[in-house]
Protein backbone atom coordinates (compact mmCIF):
# COMPACT_ATOMS: atom_id res chain seq x y z
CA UNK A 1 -35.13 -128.15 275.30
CA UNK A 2 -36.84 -125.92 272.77
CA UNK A 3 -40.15 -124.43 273.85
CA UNK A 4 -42.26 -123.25 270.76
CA UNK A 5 -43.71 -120.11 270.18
CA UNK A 6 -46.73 -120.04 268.10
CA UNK A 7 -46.51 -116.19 268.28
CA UNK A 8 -43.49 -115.88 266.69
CA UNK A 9 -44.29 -118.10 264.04
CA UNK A 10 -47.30 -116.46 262.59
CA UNK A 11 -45.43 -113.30 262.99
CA UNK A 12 -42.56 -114.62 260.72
CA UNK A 13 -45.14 -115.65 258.50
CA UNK A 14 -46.94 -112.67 257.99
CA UNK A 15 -43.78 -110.86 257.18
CA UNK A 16 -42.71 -112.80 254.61
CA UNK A 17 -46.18 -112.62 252.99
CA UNK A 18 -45.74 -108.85 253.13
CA UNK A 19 -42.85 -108.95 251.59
CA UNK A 20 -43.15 -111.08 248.43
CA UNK A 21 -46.80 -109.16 247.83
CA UNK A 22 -45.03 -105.94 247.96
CA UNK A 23 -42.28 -107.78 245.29
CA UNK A 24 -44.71 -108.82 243.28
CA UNK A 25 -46.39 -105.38 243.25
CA UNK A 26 -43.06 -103.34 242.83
CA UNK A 27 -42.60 -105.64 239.61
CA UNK A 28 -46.09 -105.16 238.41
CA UNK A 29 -45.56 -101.50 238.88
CA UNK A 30 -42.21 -101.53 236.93
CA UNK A 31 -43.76 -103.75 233.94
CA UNK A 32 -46.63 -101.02 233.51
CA UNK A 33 -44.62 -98.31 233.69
CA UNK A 34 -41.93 -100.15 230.87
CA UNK A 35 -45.25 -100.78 228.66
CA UNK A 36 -45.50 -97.12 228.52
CA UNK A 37 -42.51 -95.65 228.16
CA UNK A 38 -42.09 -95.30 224.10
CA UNK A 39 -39.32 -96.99 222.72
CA UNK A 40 -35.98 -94.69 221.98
CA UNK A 41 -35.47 -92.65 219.10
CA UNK A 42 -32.92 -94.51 217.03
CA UNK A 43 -29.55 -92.19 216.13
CA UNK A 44 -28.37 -90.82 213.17
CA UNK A 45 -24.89 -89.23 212.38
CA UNK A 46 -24.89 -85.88 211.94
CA UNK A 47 -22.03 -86.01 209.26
CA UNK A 48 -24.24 -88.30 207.20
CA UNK A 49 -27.44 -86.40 206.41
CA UNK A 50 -27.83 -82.77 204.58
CA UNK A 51 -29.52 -80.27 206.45
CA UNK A 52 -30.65 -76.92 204.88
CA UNK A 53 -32.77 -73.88 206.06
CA UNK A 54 -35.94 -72.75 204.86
CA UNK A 55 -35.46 -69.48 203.46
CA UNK A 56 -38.31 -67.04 202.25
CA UNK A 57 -37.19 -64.84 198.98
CA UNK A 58 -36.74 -65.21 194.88
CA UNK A 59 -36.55 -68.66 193.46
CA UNK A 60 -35.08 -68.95 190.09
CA UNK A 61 -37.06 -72.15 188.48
CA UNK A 62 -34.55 -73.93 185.96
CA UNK A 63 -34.63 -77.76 184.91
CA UNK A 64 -31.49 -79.59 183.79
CA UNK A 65 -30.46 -81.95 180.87
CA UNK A 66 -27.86 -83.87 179.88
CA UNK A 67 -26.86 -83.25 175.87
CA UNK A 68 -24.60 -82.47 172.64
CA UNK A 69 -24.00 -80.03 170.37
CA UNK A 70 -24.93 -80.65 167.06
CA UNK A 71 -24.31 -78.45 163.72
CA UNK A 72 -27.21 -76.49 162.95
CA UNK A 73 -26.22 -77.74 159.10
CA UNK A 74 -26.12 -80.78 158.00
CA UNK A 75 -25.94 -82.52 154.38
CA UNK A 76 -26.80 -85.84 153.56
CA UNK A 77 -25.23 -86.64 150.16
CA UNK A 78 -27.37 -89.56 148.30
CA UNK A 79 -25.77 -91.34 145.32
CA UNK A 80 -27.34 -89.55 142.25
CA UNK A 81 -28.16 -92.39 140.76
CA UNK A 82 -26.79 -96.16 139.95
CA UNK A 83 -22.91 -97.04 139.86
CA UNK A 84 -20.33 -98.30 141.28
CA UNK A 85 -17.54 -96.93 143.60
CA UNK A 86 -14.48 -96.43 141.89
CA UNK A 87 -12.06 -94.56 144.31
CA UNK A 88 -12.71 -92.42 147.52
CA UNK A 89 -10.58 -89.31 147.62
CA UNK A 90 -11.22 -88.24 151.11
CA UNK A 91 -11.58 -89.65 154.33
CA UNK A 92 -14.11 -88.78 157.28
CA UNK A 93 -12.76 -86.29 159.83
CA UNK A 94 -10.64 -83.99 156.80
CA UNK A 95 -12.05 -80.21 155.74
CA UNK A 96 -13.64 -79.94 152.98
CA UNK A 97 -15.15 -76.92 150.40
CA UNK A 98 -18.14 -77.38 148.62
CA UNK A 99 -16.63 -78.38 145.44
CA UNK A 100 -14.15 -80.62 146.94
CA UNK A 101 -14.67 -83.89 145.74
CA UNK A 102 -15.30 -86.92 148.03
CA UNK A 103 -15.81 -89.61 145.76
CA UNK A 104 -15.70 -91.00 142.37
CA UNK A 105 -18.79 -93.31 140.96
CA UNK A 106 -18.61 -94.89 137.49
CA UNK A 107 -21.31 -96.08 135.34
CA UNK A 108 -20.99 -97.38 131.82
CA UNK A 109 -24.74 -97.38 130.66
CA UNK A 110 -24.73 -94.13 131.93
CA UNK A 111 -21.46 -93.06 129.56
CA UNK A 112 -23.03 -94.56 126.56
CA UNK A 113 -26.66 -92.93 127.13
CA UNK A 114 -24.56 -89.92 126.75
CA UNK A 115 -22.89 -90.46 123.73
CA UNK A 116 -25.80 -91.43 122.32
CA UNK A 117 -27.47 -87.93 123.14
CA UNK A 118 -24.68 -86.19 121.55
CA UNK A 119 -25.03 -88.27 118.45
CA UNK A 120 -28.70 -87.42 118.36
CA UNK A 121 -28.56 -83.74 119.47
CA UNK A 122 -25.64 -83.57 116.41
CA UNK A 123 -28.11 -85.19 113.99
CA UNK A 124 -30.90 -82.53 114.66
CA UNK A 125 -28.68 -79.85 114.45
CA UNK A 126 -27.75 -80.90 111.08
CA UNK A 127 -31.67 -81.96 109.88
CA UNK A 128 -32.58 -78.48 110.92
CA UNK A 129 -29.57 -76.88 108.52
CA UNK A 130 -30.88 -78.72 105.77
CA UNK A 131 -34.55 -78.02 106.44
CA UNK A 132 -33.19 -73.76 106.42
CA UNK A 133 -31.32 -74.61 103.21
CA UNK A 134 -35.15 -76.29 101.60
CA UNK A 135 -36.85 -73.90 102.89
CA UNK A 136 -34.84 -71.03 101.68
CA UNK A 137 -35.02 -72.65 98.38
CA UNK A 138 -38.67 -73.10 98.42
CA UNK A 139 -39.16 -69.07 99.64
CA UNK A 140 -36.61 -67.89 96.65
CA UNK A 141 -38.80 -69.93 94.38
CA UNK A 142 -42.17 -68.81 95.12
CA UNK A 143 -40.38 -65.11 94.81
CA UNK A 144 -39.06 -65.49 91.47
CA UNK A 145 -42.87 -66.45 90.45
CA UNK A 146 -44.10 -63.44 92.07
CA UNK A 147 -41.19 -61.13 90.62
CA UNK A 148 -42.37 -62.50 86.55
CA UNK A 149 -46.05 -61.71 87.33
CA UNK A 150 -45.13 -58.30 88.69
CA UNK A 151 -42.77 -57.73 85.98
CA UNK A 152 -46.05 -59.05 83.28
CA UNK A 153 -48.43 -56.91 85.14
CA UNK A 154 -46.20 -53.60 85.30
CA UNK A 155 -45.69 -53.94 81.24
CA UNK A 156 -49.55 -55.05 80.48
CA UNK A 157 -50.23 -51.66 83.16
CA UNK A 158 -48.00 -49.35 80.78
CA UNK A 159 -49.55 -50.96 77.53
CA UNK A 160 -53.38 -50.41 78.55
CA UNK A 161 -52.25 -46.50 79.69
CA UNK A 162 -50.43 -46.52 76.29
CA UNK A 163 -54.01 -47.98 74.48
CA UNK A 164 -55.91 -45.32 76.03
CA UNK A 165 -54.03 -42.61 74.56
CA UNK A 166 -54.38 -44.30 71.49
CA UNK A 167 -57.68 -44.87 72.09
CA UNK A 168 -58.99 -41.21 72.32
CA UNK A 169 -56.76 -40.05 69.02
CA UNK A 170 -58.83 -42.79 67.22
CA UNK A 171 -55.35 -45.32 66.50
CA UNK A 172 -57.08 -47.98 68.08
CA UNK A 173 -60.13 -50.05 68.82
CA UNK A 174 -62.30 -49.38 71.69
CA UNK A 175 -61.75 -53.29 71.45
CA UNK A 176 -58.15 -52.99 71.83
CA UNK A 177 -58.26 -51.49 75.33
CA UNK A 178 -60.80 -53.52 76.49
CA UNK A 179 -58.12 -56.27 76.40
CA UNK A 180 -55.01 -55.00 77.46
CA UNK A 181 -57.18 -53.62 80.26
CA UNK A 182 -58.32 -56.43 81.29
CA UNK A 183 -55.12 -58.27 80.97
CA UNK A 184 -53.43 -55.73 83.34
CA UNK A 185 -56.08 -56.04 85.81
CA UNK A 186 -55.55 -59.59 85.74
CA UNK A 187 -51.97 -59.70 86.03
CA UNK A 188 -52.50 -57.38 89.02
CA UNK A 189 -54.59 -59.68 90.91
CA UNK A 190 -52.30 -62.47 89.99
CA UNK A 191 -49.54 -60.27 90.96
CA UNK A 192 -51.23 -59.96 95.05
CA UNK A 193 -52.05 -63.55 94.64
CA UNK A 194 -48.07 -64.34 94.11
CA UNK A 195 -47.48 -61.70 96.78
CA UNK A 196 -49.41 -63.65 99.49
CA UNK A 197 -47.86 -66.75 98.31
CA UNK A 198 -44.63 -65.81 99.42
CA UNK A 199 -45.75 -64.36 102.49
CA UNK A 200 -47.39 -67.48 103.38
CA UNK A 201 -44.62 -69.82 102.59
CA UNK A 202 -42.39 -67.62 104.75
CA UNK A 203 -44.76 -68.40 107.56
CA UNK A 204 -45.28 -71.84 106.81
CA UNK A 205 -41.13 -72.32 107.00
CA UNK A 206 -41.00 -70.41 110.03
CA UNK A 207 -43.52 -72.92 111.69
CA UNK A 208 -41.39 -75.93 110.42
CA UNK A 209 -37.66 -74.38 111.76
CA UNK A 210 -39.73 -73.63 114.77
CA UNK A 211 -40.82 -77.26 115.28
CA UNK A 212 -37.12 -78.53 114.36
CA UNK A 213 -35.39 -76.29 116.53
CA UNK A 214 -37.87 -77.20 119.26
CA UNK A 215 -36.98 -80.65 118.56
CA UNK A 216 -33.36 -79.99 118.80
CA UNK A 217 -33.85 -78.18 121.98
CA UNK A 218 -35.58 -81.31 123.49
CA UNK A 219 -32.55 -83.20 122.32
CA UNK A 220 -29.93 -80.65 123.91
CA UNK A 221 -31.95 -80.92 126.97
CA UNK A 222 -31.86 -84.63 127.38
CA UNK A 223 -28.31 -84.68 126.42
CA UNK A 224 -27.81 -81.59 129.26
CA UNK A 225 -29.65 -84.27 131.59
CA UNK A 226 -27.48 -86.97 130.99
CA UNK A 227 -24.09 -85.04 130.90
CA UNK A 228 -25.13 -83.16 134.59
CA UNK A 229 -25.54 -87.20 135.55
CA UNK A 230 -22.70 -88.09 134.50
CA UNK A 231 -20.87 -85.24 135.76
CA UNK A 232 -22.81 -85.82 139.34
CA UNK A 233 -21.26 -89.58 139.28
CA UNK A 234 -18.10 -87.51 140.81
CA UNK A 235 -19.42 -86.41 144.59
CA UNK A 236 -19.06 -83.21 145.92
CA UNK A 237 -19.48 -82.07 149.77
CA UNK A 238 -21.29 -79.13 148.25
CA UNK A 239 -20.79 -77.16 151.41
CA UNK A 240 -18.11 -75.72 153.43
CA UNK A 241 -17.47 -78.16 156.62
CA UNK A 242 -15.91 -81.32 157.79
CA UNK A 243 -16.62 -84.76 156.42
CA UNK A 244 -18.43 -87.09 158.94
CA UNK A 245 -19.09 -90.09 157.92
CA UNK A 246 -18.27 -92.23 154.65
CA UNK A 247 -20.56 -95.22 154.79
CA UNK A 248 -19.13 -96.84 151.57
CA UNK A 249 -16.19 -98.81 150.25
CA UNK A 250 -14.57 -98.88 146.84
CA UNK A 251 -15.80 -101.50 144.65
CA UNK A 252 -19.18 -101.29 146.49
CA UNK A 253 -22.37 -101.07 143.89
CA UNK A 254 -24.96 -98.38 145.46
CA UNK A 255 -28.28 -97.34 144.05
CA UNK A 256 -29.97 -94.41 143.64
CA UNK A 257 -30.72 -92.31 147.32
CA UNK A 258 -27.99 -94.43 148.92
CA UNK A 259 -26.28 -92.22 151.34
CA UNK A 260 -22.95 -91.80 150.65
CA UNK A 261 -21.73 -89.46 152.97
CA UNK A 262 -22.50 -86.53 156.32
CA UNK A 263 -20.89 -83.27 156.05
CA UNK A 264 -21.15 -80.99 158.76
CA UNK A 265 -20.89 -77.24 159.44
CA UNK A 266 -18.77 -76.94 162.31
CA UNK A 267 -18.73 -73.51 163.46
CA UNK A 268 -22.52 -72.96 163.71
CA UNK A 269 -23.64 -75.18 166.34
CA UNK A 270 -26.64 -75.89 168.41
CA UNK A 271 -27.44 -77.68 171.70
CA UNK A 272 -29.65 -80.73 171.36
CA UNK A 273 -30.87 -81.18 175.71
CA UNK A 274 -32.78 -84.26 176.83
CA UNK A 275 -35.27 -83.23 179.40
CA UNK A 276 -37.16 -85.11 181.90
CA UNK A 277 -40.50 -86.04 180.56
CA UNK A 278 -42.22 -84.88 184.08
CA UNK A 279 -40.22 -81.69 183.66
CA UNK A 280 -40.56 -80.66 180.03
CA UNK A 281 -44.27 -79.71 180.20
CA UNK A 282 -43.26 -76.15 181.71
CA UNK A 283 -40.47 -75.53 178.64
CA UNK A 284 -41.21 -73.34 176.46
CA UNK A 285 -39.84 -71.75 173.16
CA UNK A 286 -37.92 -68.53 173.29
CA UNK A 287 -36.63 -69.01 177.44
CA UNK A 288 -33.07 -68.81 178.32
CA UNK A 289 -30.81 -71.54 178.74
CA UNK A 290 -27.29 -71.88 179.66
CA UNK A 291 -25.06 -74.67 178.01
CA UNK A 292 -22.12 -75.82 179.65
CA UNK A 293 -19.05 -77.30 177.73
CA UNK A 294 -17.34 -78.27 180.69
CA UNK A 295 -14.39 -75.53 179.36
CA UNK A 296 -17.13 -72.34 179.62
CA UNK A 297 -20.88 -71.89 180.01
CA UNK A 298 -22.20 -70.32 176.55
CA UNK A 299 -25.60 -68.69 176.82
CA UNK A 300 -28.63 -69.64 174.52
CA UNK A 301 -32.41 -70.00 173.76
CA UNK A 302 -34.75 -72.88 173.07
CA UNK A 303 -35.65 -72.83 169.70
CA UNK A 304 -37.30 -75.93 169.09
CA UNK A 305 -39.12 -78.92 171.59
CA UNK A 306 -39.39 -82.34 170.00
CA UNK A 307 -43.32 -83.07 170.40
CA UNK A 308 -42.10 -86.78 170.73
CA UNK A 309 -41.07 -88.67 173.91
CA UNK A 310 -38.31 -91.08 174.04
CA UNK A 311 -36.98 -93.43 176.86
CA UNK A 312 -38.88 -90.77 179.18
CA UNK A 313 -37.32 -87.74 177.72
CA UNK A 314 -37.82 -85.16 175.21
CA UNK A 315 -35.17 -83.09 173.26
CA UNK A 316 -35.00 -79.20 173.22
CA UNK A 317 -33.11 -77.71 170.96
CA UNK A 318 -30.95 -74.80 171.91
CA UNK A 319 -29.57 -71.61 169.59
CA UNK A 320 -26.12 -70.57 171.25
CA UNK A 321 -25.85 -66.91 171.23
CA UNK A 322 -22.81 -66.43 172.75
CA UNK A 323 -19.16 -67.51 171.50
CA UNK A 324 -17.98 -71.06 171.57
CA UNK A 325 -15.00 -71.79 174.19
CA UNK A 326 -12.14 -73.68 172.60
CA UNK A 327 -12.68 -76.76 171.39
CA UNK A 328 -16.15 -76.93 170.95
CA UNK A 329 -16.79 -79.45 168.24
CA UNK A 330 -19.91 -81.86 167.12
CA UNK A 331 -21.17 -84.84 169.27
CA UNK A 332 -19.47 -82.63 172.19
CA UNK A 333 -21.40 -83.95 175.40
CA UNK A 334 -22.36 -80.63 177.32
CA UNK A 335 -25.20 -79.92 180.13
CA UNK A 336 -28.17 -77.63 179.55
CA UNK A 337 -29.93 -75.78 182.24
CA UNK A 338 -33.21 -74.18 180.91
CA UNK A 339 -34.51 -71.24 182.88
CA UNK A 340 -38.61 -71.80 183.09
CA UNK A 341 -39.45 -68.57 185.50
CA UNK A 342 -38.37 -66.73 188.17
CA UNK A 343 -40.79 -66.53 191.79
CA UNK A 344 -40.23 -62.78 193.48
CA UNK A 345 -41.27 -64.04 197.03
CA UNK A 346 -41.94 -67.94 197.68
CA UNK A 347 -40.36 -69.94 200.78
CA UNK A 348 -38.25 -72.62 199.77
CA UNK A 349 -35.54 -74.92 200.65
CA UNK A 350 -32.76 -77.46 199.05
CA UNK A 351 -35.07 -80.14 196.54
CA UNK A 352 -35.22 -83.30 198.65
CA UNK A 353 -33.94 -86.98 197.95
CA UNK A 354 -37.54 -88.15 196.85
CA UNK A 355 -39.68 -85.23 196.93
CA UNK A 356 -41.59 -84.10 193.73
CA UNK A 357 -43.49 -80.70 193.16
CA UNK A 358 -46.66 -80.47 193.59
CA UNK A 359 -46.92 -83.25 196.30
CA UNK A 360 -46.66 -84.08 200.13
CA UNK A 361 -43.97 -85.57 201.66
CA UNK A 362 -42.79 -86.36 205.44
CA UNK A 363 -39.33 -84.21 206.42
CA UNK A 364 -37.33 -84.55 209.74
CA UNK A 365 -37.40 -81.33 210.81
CA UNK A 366 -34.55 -80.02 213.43
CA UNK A 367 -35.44 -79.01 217.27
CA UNK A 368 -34.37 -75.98 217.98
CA UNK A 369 -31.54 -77.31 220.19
CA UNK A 370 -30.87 -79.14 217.18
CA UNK A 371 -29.84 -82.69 219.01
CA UNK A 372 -33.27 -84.50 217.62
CA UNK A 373 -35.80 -83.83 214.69
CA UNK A 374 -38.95 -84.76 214.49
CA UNK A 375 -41.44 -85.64 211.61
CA UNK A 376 -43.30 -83.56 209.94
CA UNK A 377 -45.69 -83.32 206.62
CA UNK A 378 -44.58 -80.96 204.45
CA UNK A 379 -46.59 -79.89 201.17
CA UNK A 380 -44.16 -78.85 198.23
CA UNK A 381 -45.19 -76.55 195.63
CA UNK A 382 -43.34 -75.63 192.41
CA UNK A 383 -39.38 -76.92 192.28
CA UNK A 384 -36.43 -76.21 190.49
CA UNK A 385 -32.94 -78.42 189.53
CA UNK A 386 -32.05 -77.83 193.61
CA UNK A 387 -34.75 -76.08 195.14
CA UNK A 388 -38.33 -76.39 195.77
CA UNK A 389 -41.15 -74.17 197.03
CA UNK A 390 -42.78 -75.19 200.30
CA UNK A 391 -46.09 -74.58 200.74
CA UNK A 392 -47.61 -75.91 203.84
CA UNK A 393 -45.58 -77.67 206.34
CA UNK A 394 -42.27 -75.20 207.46
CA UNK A 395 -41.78 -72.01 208.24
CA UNK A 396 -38.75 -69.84 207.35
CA UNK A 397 -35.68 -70.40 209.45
CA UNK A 398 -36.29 -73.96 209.93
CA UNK A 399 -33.90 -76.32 209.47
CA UNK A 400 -34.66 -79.96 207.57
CA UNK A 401 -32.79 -82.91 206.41
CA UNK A 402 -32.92 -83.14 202.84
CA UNK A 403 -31.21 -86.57 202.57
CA UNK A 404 -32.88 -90.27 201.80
CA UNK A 405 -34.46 -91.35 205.52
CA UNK A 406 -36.21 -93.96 204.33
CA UNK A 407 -34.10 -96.31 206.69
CA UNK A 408 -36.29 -94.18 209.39
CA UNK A 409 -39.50 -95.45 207.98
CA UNK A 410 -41.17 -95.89 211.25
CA UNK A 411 -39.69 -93.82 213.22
CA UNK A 412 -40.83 -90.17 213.90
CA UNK A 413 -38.22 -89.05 216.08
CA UNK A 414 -34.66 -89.37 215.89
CA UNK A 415 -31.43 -88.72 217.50
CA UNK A 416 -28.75 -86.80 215.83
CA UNK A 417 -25.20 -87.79 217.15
């Protein structure tokens, strides 16, 4: 039979008592410890992210645009005035001179308006020939009056000088010469009188051709007027270029200022660049730009910033000093890199996915083994199109990712694999 052992027991007991508390304390010990530990750096390709170096030296600060060139001259031809459009004689895209002509307009008010200026100018012409022809007349009578009182005076002259010879030898009356005398000083003074006549009825004719002849002029103008009109009803490019556009149709009625057509100068062209609003405050007139025409870079200089903003950019206009590259035409899309300053000794690095100037921003910076990076805060100064100046945050020879790690949000650590 069994014989019990109370000793034994209790012994057993204890043991197993031991050993659960020490359990139970090894997996207290073990969940403290895991509460701790901080949870693993999540793991990033290498091949996926770009990583540049902090480097200390000159920074060349440009900003970029997207563009066209444009001609520097362009002419908007408006109809002159009312017609209609008979026949087009060239078509957009041909060469043309200036006195090439585009178009033909026709207007029949306009034709008769001119006829009727001729008949009026032709009119004049012929009133002021007949006023000459009066006027002579009048001028050759009033001197054919003054001629017989001239001729009167001269003989009543001789006969008083005659009298007074007379006169002193006693042939005559002291009577006698009174009169003849006096009628030779009166023919004198009618004689002056006549004189003036005819010098004031060659003034007085002058004054009336003058006002004719003005009249006529007036006429010869208007009809000038009408004719140039007329004449301008045929449209001309008026400069040397290419036509562009020909917004009209024969048959089609157009008023006065309707455009008609765009001729352009192609071989003096300019750059028009559309700059970031944020980054056009620093542009300036008179810096460098380059342009590039995708078939050569041409060099150039900002001659003109569009004070108005639109869809959050503003236009620069750019002179091109340098020579064209084949087949550099009008509405050519090029890219325009403006050259703002250059920094003699700055620390910089590769412009970030989301980093602006002038602002802070977090950056995984590389360990030096480079397996990990950790985050940092990183204060960026003045940037460029691809770099920007750090101020605060890195020192030179340290290597950051420049890529978008906003998947890495909340982490400030991580792995790279």
């Amino acid at each position: 039979m069994d014989i019990q052992r109370p000793f034994e027991v209790a012994k057993k007991r204890r043991r197993r008592l031991t050993i659960g508390a020490g359990l139970i304390l090894l997996v207290v010990t073990i969940t403290v410890a895991l509460s701790r530990l901080e949870p693993a750096a999540p793991a990033v390709e290498r091949s996926t992210v770009w990583i540049d170096t902090v480097k200390r030296g000159p920074m060349l600060r440009q900003v970029h645009g997207a563009g066209s060139l444009v001609p520097e001259q362009i002419r908007w031809i408006p109809a002159p005035g009312e017609g209609t459009v008979e026949s087009i004689l060239v078509k957009p895209g041909s060469a043309v001179l200036a006195q090439t002509p585009l178009l033909q307009l026709r207007n029949p008010e306009l034709e008769v308006t001119v006829l009727e200026a001729d008949s009026l100018v032709k009119a004049a012409e012929a009133e002021t020939t007949n006023l000459q022809v009066q006027l002579q007349s009048q001028i050759l009578t009033l001197q054919a009056e003054a001629a017989s009182v001239r001729a009167s005076y001269s003989q009543a002259k001789l006969q008083a000088e005659a009298n007074e010879v007379m006169a002193k030898d006693g042939l005559i009356a002291e009577l006698t010469l009174k009169l003849s005398e006096s009628t030779a000083e009166d023919l004198g003074n009618r004689s002056e009188i006549e004189r003036q006549r005819v010098e004031m009825g060659r003034q007085a004719a002058a004054a009336q051709l003058a006002v004719q002849k003005a009249r006529v002029e007036q006429l010869r103008a208007a009809r000038k007027l009408r004719r140039s009109q007329l004449d301008a009803l045929t449209v001309r490019a008026g400069i040397d270029g290419v036509l562009q556009q020909l917004p009209v149709e024969a048959g089609q009625r157009v008023t006065a200022g309707t455009t008609l057509a765009k001729i352009a100068e192609p071989s003096h062209l300019m750059a028009e660049v559309r700059i970031a609003e944020t980054q056009a405050r620093d542009v300036q007139i008179g810096q460098s730009a380059s342009i590039d025409t995708r078939n050569g870079i041409v060099a150039g200089r900002v001659i003109r910033i569009d004070p108005a903003v639109s869809n959050g950019t503003v236009t620069v206009d750019v002179a091109l000093e340098g020579a064209l590259p084949k087949g550099a035409r009008p509405d050519l899309s090029v890219d325009g890199m403006i050259e703002l300053e250059r920094l003699a000794n700055v620390l910089f690095v590769g412009r970030p996915a989301f980093g602006q100037e002038q602002s802070s921003v977090g950056m995984f910076r590389l360990d030096p083994g480079g397996a990990g990076a950790k985050r940092v805060s990183v204060r960026l100064g003045r940037s460029s199109v691809s770099s920007i100046e750090i101020v605060e945050g890195l020192r030179e020879g340290d290597q950051v990712i420049l890529s978008d790690m906003s998947a890495q949000d909340g982490a400030d650590r991580i792995r790279l694999n």
